[in-house]
PDB file of N, CA and C in Angstrom:
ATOM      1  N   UNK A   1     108.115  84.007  91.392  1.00  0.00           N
ATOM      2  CA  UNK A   1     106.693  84.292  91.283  1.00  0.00           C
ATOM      3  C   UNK A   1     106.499  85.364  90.203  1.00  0.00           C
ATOM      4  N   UNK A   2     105.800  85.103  89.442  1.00  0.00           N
ATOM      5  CA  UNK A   2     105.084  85.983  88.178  1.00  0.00           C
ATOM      6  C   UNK A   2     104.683  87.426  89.006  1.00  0.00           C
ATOM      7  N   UNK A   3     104.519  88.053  88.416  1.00  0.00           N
ATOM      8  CA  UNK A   3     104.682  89.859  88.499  1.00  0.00           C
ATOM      9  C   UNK A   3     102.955  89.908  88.749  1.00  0.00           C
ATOM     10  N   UNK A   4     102.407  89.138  88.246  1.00  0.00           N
ATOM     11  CA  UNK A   4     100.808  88.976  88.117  1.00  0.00           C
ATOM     12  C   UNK A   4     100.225  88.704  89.621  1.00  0.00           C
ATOM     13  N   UNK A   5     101.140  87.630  90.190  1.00  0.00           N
ATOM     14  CA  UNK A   5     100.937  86.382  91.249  1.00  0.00           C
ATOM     15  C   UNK A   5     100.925  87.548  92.312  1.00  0.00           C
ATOM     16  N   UNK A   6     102.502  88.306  92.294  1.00  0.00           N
ATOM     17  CA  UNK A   6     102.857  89.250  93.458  1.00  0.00           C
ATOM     18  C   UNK A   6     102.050  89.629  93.671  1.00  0.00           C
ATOM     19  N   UNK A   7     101.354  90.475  92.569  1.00  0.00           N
ATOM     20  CA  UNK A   7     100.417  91.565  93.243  1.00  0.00           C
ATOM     21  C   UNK A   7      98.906  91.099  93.671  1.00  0.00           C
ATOM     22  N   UNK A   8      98.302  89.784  93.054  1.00  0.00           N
ATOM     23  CA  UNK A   8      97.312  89.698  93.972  1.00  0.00           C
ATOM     24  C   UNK A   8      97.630  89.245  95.535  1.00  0.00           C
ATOM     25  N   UNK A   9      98.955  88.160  95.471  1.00  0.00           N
ATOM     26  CA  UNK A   9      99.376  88.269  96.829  1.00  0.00           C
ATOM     27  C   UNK A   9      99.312  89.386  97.673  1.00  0.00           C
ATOM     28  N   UNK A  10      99.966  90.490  97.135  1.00  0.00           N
ATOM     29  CA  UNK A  10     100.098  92.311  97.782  1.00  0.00           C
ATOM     30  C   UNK A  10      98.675  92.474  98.267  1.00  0.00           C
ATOM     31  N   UNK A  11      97.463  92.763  96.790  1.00  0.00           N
ATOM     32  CA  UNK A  11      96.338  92.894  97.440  1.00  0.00           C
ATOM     33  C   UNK A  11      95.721  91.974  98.424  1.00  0.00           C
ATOM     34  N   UNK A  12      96.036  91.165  98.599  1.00  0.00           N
ATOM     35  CA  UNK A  12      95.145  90.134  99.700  1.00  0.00           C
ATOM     36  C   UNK A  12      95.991  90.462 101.016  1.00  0.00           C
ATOM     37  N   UNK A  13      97.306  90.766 101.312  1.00  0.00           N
ATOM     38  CA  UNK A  13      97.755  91.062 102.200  1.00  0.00           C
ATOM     39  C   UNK A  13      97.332  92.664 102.712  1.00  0.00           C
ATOM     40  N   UNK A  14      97.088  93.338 101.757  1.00  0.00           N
ATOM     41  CA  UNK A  14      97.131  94.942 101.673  1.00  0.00           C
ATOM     42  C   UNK A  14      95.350  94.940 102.371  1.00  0.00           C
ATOM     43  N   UNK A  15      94.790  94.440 102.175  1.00  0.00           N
ATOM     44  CA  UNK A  15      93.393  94.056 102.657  1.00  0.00           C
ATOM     45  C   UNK A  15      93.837  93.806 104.035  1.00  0.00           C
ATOM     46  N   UNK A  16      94.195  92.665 104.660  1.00  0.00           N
ATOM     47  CA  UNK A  16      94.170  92.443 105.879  1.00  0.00           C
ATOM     48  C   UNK A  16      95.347  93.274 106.673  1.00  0.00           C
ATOM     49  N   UNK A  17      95.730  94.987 106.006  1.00  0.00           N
ATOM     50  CA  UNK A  17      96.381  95.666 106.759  1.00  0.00           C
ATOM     51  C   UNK A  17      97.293  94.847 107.490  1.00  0.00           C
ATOM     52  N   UNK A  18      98.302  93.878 106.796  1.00  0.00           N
ATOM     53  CA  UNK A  18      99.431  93.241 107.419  1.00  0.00           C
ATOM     54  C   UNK A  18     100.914  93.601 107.064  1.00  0.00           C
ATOM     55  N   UNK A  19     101.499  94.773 107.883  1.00  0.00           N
ATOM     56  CA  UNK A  19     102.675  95.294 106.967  1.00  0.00           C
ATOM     57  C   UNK A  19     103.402  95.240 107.330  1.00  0.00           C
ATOM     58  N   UNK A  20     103.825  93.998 108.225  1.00  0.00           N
ATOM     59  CA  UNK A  20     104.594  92.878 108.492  1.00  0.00           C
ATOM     60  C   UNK A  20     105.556  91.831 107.433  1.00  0.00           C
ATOM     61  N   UNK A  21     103.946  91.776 106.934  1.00  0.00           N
ATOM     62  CA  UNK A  21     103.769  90.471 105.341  1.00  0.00           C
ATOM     63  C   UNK A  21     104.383  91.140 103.921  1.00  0.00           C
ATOM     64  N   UNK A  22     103.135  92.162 104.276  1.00  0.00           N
ATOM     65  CA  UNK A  22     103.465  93.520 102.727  1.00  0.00           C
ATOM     66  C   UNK A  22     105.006  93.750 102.824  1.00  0.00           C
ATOM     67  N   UNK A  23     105.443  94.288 103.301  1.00  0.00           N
ATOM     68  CA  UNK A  23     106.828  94.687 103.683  1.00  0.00           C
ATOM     69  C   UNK A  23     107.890  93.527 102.584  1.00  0.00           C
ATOM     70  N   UNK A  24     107.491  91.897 103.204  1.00  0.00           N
ATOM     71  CA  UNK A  24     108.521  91.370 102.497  1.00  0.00           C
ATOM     72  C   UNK A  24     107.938  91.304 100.671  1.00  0.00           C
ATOM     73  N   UNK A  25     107.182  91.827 100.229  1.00  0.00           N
ATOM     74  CA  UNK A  25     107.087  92.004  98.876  1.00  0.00           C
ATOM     75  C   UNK A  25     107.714  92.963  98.238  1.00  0.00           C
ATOM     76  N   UNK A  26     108.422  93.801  98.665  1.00  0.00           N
ATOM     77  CA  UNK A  26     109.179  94.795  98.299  1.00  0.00           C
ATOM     78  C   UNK A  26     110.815  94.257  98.737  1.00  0.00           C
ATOM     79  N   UNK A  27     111.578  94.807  97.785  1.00  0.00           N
ATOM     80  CA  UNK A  27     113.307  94.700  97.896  1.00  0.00           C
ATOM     81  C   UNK A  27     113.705  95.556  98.701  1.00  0.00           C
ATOM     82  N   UNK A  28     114.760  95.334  99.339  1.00  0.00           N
ATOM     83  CA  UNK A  28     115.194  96.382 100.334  1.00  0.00           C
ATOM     84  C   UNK A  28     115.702  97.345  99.961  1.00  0.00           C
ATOM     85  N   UNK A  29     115.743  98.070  98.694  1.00  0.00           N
ATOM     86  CA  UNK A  29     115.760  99.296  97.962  1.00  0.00           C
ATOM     87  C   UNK A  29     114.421 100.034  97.299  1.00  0.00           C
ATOM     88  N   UNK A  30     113.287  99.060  97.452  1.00  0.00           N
ATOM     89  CA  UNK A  30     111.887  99.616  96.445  1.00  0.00           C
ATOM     90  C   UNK A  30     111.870 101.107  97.182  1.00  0.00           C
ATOM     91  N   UNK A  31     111.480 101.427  95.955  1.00  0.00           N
ATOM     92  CA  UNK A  31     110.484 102.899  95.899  1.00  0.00           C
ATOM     93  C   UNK A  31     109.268 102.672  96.005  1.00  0.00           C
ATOM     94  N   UNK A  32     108.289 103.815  97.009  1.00  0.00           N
ATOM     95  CA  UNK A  32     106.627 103.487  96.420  1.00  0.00           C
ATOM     96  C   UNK A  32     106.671 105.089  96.280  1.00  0.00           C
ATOM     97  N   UNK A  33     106.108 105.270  94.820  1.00  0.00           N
ATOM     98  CA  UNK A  33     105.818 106.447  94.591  1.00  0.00           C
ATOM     99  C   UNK A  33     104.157 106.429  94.265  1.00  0.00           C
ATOM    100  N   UNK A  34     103.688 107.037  95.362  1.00  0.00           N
ATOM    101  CA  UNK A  34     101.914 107.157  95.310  1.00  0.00           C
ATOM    102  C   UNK A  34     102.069 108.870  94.727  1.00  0.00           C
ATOM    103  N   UNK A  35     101.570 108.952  93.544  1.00  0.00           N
ATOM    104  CA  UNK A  35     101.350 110.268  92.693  1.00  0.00           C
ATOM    105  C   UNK A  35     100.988 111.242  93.624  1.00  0.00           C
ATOM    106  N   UNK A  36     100.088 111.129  94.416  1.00  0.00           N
ATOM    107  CA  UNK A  36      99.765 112.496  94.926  1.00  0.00           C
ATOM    108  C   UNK A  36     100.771 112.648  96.386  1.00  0.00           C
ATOM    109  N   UNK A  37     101.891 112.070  96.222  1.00  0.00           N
ATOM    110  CA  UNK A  37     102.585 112.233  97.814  1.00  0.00           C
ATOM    111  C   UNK A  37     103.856 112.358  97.222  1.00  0.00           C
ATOM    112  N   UNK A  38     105.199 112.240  98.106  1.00  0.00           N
ATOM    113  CA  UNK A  38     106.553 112.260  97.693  1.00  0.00           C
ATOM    114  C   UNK A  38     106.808 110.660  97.446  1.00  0.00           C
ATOM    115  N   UNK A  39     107.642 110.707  96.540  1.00  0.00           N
ATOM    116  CA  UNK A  39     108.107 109.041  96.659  1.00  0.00           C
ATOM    117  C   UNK A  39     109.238 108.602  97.907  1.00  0.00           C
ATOM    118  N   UNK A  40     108.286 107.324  98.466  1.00  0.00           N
ATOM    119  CA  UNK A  40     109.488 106.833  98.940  1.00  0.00           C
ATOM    120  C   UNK A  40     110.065 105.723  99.400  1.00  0.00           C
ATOM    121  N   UNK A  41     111.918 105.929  99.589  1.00  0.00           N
ATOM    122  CA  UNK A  41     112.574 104.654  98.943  1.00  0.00           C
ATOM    123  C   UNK A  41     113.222 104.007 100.492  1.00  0.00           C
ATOM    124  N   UNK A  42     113.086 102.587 100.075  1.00  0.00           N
ATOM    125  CA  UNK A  42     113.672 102.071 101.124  1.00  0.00           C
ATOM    126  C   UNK A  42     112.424 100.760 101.591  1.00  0.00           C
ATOM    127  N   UNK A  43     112.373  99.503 102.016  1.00  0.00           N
ATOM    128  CA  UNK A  43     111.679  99.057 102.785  1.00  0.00           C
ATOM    129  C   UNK A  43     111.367  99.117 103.784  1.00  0.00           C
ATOM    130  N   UNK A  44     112.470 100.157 104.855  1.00  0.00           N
ATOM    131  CA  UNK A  44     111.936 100.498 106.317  1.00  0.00           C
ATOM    132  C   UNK A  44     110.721 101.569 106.139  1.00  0.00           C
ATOM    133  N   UNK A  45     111.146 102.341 105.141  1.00  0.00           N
ATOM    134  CA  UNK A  45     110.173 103.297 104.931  1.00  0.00           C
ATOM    135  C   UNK A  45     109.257 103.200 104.495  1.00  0.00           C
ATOM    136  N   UNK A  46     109.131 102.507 103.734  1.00  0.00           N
ATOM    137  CA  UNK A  46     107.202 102.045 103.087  1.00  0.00           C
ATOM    138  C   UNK A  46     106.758 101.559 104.175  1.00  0.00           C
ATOM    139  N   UNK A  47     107.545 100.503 105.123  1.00  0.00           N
ATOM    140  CA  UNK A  47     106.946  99.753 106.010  1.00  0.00           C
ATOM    141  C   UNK A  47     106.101 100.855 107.187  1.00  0.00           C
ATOM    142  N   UNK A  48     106.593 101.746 107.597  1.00  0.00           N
ATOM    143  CA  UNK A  48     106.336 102.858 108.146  1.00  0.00           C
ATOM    144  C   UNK A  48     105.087 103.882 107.601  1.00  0.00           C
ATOM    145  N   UNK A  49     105.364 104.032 106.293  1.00  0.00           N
ATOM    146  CA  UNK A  49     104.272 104.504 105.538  1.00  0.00           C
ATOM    147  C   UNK A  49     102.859 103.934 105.783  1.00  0.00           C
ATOM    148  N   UNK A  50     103.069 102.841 105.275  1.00  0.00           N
ATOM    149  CA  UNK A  50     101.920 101.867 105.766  1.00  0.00           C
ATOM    150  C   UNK A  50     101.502 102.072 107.086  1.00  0.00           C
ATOM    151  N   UNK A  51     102.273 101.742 108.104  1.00  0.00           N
ATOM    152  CA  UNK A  51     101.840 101.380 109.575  1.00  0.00           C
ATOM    153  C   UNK A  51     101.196 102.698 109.356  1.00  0.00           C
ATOM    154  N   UNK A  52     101.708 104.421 109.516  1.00  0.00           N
ATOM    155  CA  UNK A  52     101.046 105.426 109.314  1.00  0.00           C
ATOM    156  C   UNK A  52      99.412 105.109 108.493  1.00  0.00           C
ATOM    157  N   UNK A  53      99.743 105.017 107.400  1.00  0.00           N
ATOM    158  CA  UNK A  53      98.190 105.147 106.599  1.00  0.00           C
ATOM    159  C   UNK A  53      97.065 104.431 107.205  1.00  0.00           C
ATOM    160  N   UNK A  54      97.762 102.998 107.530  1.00  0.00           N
ATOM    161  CA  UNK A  54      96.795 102.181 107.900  1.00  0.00           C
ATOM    162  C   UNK A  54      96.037 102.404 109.373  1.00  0.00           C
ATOM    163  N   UNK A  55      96.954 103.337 110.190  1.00  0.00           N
ATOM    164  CA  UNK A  55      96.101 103.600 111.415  1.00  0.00           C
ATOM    165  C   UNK A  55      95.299 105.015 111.273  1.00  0.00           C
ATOM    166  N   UNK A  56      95.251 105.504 110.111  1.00  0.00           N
ATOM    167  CA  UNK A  56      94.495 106.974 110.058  1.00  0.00           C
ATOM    168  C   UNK A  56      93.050 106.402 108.963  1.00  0.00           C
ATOM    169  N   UNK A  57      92.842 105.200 108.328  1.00  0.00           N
ATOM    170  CA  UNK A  57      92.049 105.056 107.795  1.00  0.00           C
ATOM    171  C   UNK A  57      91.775 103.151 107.228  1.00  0.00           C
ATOM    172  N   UNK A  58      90.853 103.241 106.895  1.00  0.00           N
ATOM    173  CA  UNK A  58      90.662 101.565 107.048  1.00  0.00           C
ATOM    174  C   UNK A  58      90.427 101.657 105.217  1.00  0.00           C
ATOM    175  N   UNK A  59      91.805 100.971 104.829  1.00  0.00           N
ATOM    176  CA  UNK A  59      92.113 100.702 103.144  1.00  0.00           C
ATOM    177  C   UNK A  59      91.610  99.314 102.783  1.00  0.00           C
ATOM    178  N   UNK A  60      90.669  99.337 101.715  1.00  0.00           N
ATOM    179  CA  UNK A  60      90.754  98.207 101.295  1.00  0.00           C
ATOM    180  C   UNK A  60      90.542  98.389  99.769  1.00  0.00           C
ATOM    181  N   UNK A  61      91.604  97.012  99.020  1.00  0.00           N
ATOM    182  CA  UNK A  61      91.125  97.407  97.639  1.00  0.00           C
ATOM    183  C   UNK A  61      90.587  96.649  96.705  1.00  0.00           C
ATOM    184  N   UNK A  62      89.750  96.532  96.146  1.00  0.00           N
ATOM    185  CA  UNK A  62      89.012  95.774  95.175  1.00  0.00           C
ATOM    186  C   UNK A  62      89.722  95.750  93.931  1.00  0.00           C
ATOM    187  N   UNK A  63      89.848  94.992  93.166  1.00  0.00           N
ATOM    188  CA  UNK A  63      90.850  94.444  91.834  1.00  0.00           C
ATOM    189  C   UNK A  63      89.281  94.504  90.647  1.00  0.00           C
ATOM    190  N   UNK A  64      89.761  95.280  89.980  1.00  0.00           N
ATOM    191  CA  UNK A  64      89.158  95.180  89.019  1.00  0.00           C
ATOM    192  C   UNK A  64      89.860  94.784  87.568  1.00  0.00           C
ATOM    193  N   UNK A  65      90.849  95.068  87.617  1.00  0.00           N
ATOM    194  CA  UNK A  65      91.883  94.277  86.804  1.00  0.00           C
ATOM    195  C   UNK A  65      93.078  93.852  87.021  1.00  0.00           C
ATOM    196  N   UNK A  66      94.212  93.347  86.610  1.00  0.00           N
ATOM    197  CA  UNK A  66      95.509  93.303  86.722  1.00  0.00           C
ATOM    198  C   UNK A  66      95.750  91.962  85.743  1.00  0.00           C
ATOM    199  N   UNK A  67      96.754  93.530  85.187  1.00  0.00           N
ATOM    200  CA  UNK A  67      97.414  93.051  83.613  1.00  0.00           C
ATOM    201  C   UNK A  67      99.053  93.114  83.793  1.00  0.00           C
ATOM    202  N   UNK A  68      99.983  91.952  83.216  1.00  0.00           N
ATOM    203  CA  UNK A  68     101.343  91.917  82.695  1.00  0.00           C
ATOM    204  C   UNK A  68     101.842  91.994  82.117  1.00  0.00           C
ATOM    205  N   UNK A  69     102.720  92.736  82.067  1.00  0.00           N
ATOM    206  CA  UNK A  69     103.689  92.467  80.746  1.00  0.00           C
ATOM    207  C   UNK A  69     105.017  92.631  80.885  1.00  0.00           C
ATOM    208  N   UNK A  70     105.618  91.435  80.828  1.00  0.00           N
ATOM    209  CA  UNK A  70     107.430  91.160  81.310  1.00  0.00           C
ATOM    210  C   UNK A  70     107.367  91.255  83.015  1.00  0.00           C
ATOM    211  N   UNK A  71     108.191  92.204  82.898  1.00  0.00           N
ATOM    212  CA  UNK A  71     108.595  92.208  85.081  1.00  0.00           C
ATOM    213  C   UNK A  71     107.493  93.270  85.787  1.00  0.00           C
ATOM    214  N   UNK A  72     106.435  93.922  84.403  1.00  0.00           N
ATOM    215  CA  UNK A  72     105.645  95.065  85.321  1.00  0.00           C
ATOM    216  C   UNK A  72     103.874  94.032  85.405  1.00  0.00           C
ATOM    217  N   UNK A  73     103.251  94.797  86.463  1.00  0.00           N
ATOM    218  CA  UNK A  73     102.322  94.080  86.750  1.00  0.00           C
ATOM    219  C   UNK A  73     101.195  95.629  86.502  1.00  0.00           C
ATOM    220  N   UNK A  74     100.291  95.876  85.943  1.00  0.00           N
ATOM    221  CA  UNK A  74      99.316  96.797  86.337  1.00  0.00           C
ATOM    222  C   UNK A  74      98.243  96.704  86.752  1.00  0.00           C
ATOM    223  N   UNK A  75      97.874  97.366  88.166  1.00  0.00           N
ATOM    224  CA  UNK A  75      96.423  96.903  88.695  1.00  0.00           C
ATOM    225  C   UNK A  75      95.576  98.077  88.445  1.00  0.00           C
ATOM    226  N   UNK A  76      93.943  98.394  88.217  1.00  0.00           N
ATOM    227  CA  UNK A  76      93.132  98.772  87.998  1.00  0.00           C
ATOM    228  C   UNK A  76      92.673  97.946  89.520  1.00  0.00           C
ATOM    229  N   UNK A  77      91.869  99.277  90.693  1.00  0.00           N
ATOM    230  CA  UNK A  77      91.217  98.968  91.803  1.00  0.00           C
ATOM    231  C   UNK A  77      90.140 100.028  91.854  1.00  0.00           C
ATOM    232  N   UNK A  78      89.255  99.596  92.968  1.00  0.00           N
ATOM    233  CA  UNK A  78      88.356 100.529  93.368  1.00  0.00           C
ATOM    234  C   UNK A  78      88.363 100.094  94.560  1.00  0.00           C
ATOM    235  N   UNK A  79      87.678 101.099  95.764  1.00  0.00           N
ATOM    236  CA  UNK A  79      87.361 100.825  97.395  1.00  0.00           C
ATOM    237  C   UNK A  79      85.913 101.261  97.400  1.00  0.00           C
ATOM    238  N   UNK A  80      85.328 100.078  98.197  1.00  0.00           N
ATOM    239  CA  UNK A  80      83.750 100.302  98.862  1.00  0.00           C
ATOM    240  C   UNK A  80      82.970 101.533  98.805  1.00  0.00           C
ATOM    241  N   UNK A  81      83.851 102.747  99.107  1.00  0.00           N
ATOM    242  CA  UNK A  81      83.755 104.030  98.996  1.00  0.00           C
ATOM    243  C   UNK A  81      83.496 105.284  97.375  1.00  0.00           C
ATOM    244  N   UNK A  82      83.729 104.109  96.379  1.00  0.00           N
ATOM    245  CA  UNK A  82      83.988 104.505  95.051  1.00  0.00           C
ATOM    246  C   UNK A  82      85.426 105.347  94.639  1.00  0.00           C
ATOM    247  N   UNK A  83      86.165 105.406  95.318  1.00  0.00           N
ATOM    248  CA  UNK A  83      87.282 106.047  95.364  1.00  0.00           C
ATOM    249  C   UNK A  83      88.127 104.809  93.915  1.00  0.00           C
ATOM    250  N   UNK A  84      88.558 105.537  92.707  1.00  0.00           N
ATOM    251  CA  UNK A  84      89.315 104.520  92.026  1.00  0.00           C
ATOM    252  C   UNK A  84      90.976 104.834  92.076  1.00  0.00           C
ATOM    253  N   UNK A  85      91.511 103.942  91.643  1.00  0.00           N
ATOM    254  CA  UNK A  85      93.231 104.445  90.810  1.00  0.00           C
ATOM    255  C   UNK A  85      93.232 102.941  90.036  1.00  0.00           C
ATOM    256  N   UNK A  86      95.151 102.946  90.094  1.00  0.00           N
ATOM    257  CA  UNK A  86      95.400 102.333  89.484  1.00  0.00           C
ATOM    258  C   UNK A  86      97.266 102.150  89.862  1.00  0.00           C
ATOM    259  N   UNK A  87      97.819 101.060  89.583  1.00  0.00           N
ATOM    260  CA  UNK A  87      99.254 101.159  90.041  1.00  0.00           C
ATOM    261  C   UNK A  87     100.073 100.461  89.300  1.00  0.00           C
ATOM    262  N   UNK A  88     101.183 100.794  89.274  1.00  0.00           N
ATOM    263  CA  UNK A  88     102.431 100.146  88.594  1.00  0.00           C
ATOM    264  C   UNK A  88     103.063  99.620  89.004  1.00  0.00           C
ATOM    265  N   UNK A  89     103.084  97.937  88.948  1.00  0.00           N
ATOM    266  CA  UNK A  89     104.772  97.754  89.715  1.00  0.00           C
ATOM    267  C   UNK A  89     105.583  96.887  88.793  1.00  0.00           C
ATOM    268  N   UNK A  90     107.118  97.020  89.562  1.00  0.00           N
ATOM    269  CA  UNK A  90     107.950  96.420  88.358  1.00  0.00           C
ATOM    270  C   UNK A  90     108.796  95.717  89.686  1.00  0.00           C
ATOM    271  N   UNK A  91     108.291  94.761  89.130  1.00  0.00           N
ATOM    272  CA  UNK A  91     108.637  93.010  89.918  1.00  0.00           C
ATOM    273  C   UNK A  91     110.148  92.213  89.035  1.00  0.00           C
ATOM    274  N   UNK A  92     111.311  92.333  89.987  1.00  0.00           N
ATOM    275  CA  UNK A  92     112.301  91.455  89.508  1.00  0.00           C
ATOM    276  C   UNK A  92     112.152  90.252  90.518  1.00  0.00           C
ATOM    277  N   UNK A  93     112.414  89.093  90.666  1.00  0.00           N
ATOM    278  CA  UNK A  93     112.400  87.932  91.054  1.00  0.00           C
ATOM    279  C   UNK A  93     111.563  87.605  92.100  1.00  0.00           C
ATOM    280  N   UNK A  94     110.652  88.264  91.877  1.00  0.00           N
ATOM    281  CA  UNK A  94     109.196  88.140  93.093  1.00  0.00           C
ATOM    282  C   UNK A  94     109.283  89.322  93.872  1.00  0.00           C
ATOM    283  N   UNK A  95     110.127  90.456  93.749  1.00  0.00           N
ATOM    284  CA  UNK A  95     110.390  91.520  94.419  1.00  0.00           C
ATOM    285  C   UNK A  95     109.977  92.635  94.095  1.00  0.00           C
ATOM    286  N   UNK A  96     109.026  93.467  94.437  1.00  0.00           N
ATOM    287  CA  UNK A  96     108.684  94.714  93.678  1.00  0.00           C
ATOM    288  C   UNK A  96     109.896  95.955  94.235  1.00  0.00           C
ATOM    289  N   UNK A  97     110.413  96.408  93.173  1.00  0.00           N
ATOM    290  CA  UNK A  97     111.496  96.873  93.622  1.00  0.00           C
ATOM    291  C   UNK A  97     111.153  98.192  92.930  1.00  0.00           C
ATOM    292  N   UNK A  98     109.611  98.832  92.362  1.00  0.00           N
ATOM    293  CA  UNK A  98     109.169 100.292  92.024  1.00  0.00           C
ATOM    294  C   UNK A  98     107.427 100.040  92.215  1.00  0.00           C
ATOM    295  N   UNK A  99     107.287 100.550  92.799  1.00  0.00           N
ATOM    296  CA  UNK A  99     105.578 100.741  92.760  1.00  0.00           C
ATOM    297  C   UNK A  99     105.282 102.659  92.457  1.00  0.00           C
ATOM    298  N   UNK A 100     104.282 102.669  91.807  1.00  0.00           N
ATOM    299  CA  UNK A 100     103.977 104.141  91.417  1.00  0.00           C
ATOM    300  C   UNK A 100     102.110 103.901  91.299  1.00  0.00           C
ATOM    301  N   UNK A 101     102.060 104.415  92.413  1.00  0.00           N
ATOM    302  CA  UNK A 101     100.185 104.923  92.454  1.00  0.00           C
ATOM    303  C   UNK A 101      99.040 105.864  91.726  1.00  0.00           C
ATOM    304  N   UNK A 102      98.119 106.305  91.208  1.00  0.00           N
ATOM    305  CA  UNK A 102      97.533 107.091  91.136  1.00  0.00           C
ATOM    306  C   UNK A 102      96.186 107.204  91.753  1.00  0.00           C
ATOM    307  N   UNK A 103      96.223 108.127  92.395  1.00  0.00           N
ATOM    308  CA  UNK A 103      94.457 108.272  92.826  1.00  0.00           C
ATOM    309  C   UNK A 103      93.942 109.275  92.982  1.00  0.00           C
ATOM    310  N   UNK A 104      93.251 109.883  93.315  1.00  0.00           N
ATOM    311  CA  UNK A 104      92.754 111.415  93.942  1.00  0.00           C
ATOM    312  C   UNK A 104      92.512 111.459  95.890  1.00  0.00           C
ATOM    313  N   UNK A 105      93.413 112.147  96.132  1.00  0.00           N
ATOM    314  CA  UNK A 105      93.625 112.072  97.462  1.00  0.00           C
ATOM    315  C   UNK A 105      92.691 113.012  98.112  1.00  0.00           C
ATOM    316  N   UNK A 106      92.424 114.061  97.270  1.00  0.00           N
ATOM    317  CA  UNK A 106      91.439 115.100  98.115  1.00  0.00           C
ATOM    318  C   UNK A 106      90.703 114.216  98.193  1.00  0.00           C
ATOM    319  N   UNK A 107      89.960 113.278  97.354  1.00  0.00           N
ATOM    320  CA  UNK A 107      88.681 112.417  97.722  1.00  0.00           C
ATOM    321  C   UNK A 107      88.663 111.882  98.805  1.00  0.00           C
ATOM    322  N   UNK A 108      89.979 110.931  99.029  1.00  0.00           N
ATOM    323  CA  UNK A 108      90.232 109.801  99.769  1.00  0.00           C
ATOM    324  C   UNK A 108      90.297 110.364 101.102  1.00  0.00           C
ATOM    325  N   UNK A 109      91.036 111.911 101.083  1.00  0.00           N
ATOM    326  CA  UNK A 109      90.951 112.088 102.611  1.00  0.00           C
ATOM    327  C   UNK A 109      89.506 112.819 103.118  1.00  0.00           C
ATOM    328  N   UNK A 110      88.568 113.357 101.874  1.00  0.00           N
ATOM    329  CA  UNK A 110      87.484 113.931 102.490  1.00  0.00           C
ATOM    330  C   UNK A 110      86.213 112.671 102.809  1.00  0.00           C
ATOM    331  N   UNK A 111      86.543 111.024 102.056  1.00  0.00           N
ATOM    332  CA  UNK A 111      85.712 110.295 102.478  1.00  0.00           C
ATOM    333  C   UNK A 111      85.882 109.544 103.952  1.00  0.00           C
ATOM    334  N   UNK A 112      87.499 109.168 104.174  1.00  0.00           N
ATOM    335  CA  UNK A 112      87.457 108.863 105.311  1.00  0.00           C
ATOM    336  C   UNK A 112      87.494 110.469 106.708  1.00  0.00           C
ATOM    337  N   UNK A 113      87.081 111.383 106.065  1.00  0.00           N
ATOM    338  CA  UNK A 113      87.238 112.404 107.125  1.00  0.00           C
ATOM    339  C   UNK A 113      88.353 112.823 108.070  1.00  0.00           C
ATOM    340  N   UNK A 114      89.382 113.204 107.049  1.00  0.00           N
ATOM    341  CA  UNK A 114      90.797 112.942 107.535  1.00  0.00           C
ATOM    342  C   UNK A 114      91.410 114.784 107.283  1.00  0.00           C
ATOM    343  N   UNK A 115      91.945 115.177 107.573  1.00  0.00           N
ATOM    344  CA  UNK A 115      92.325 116.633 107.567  1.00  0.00           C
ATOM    345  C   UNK A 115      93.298 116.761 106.055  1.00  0.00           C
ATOM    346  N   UNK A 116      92.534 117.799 105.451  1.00  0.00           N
ATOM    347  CA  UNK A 116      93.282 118.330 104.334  1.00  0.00           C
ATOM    348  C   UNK A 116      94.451 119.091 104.668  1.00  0.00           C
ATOM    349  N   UNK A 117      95.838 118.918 104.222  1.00  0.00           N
ATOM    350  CA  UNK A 117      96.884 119.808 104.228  1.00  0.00           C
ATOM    351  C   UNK A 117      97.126 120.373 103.041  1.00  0.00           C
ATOM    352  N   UNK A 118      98.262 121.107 103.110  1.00  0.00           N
ATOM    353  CA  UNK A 118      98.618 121.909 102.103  1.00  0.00           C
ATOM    354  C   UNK A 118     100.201 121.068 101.607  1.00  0.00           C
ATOM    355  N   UNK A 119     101.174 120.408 102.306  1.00  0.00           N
ATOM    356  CA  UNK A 119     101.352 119.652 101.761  1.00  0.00           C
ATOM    357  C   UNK A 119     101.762 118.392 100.798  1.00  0.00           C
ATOM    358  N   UNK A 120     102.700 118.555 100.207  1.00  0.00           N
ATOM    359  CA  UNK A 120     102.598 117.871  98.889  1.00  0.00           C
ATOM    360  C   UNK A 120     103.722 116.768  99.108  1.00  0.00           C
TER     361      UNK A 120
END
């Protein structure tokens, strides 16, 4: 599967908070490095990440672009909320085996009303 394909697959799964599904889009070594957090590696651990995020706030992401080139895929999103980023992944044989996020998290946690830490 094209690097393009993955990731709207990702987003349509990443929408219906299924990280069951999400999980097998990643290699059992990926990294997710979301900029404003620590990176981290492993598929048990994103899978976990997720289950975490997804029960402290209701994610959804709107595609406003997603562009390829070779094994990386880049998405341009926004959420209902106006909250934007943008992400990197680098897809070997249908496997995202690096994802790297950007967004502004103070936003994200003061729109869903979620407790600011200190952190990082």
């Amino acid at each position: 599967m094209r690097p393009r394909k993955v990731v709207e697959k990702w987003v349509e799964t990443f929408n219906n908070a299924d990280v069951d599904e999400l999980i097998n889009y990643y290699s059992d070594s990926a990294t997710n490095y979301q900029v404003p957090n620590k990176p981290i590696e492993g598929r048990q651990a994103i899978a976990d990440m997720f289950r975490k995020e997804f029960a402290q706030a209701k994610m959804v992401c709107i595609v406003e672009n997603i562009f390829e080139d070779g094994e990386w895929a880049i998405l341009e999103w926004k959420d209902p909320l106006g909250l934007r980023g943008c992400g990197f992944f680098h897809i070997i044989d249908g496997k995202i085996i690096y994802q790297r996020g950007y967004w502004d998290k103070l936003s994200f946690l003061k729109q869903h009303g979620l407790p600011i830490s200190n952190e990082y």
